[in-house]
N, C-alpha and C. Protein backbone atom coordinates (compact mmCIF):
# COMPACT_ATOMS: atom_id res chain seq x y z
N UNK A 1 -26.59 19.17 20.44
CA UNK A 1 -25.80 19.20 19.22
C UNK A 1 -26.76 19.39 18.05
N UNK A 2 -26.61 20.36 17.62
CA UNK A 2 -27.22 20.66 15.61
C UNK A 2 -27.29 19.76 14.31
N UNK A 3 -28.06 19.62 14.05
CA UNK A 3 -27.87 18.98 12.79
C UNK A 3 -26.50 19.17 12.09
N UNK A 4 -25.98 20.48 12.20
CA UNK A 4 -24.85 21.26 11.48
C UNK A 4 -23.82 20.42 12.20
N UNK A 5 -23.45 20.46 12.96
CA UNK A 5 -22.48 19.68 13.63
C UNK A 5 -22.67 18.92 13.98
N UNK A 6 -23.47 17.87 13.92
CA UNK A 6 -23.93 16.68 13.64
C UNK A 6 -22.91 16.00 11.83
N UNK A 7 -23.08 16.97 11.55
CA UNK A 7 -22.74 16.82 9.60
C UNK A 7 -21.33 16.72 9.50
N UNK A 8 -20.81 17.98 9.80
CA UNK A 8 -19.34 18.17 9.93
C UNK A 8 -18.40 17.57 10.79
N UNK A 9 -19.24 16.81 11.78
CA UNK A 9 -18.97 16.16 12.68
C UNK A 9 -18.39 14.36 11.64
N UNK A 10 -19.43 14.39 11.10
CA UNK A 10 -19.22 13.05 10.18
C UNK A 10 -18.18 13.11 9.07
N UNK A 11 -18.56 13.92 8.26
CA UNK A 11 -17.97 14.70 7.66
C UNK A 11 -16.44 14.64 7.38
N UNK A 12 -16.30 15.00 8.83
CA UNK A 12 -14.64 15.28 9.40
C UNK A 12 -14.04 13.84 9.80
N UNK A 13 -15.16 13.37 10.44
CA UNK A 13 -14.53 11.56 11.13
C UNK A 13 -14.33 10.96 9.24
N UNK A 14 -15.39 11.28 8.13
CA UNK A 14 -15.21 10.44 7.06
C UNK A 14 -13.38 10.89 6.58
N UNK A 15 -13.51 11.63 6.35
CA UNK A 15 -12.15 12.27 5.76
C UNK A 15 -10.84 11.84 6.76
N UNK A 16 -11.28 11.96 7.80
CA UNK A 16 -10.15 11.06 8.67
C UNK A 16 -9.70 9.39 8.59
N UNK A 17 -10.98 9.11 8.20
CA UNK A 17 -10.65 7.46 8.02
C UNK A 17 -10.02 7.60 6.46
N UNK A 18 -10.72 8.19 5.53
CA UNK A 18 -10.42 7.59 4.37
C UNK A 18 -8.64 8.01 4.19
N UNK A 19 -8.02 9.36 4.89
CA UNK A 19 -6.86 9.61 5.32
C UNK A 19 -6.02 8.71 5.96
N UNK A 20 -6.73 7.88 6.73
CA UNK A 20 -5.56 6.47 7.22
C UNK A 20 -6.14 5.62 6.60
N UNK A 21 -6.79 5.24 6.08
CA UNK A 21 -6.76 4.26 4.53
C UNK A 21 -6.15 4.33 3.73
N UNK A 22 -5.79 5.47 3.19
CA UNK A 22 -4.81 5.75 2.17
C UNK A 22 -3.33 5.34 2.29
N UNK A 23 -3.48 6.26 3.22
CA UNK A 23 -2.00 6.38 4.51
C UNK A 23 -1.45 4.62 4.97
N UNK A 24 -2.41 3.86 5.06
CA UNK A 24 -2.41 2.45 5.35
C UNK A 24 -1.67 1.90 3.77
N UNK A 25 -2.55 2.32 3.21
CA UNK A 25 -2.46 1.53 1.85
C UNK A 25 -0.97 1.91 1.26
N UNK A 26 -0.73 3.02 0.86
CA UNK A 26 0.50 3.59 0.79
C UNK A 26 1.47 2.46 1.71
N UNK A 27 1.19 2.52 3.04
CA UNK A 27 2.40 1.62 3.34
C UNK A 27 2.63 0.28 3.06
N UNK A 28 1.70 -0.05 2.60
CA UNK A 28 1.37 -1.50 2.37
C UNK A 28 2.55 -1.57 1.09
N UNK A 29 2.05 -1.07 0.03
CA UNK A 29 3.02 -1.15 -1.37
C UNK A 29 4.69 -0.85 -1.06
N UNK A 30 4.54 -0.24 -0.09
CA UNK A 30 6.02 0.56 -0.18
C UNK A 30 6.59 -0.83 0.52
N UNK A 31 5.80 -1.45 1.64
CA UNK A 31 6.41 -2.48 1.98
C UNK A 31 6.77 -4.07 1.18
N UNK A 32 5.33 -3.86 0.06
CA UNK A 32 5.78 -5.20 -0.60
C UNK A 32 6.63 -4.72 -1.34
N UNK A 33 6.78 -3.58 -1.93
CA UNK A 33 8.37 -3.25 -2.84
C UNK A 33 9.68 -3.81 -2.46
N UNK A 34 9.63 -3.24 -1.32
CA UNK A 34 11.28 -3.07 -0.70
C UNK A 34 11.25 -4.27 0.16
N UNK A 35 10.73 -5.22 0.38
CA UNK A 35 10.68 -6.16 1.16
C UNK A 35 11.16 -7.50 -0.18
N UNK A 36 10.97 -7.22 -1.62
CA UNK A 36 10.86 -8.53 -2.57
C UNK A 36 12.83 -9.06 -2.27
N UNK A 37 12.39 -10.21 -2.63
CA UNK A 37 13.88 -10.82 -1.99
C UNK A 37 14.41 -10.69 -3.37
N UNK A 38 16.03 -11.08 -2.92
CA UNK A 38 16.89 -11.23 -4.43
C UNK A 38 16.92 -12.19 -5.10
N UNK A 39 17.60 -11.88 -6.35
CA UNK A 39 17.09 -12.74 -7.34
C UNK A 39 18.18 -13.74 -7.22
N UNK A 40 17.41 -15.33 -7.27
CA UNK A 40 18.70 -16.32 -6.91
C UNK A 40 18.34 -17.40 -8.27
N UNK A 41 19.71 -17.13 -8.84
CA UNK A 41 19.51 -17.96 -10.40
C UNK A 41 19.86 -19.36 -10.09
N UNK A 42 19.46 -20.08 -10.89
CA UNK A 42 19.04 -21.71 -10.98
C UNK A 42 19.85 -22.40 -11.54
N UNK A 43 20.22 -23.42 -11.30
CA UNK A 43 20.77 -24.26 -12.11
C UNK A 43 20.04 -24.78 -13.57
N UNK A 44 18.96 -25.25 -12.64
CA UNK A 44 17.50 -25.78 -13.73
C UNK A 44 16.93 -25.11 -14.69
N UNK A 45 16.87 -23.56 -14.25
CA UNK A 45 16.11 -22.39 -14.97
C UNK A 45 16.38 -22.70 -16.53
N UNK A 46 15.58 -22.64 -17.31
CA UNK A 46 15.54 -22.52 -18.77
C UNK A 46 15.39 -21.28 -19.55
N UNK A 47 14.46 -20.38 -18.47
CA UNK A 47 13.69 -19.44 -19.37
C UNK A 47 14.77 -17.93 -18.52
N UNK A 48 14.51 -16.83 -19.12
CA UNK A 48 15.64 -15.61 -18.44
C UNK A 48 15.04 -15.54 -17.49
N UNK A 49 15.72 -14.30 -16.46
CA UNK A 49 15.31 -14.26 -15.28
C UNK A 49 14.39 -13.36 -15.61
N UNK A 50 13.24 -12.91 -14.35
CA UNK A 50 12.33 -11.57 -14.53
C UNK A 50 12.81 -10.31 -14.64
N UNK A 51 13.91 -10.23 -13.64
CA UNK A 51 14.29 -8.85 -13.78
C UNK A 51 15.71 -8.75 -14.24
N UNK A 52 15.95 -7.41 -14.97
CA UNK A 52 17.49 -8.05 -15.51
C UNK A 52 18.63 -7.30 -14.54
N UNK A 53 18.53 -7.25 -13.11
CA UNK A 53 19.34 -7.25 -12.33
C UNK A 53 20.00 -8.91 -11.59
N UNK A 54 19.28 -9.90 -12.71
CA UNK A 54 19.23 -11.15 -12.31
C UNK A 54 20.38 -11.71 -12.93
């Protein structure tokens, strides 16, 4: 094996990981999004709610 493809060889594996890193990460957010629970108002609460679907 060549130095040359030795390179592109790395190269190609780097760009692949940082591609499912991303790809990872991306799912990560999409999951804490759509995963946040609903908003359950208080008896106690004083202050408004956070979101104003609340």
């Amino acid at each position: 094996m060549t130095a040359q493809v030795q390179k592109r060889l790395a190269i190609g594996g780097a760009l692949v990981l940082m591609a499912l890193l991303f790809a990872y990460k991306g799912y990560m957010v999409r999951v804490a999004i759509t995963s946040q629970s609903a908003c359950v108002a208080q008896e106690s609460a004083t202050r408004a709610p956070a979101r104003h679907a609340c």
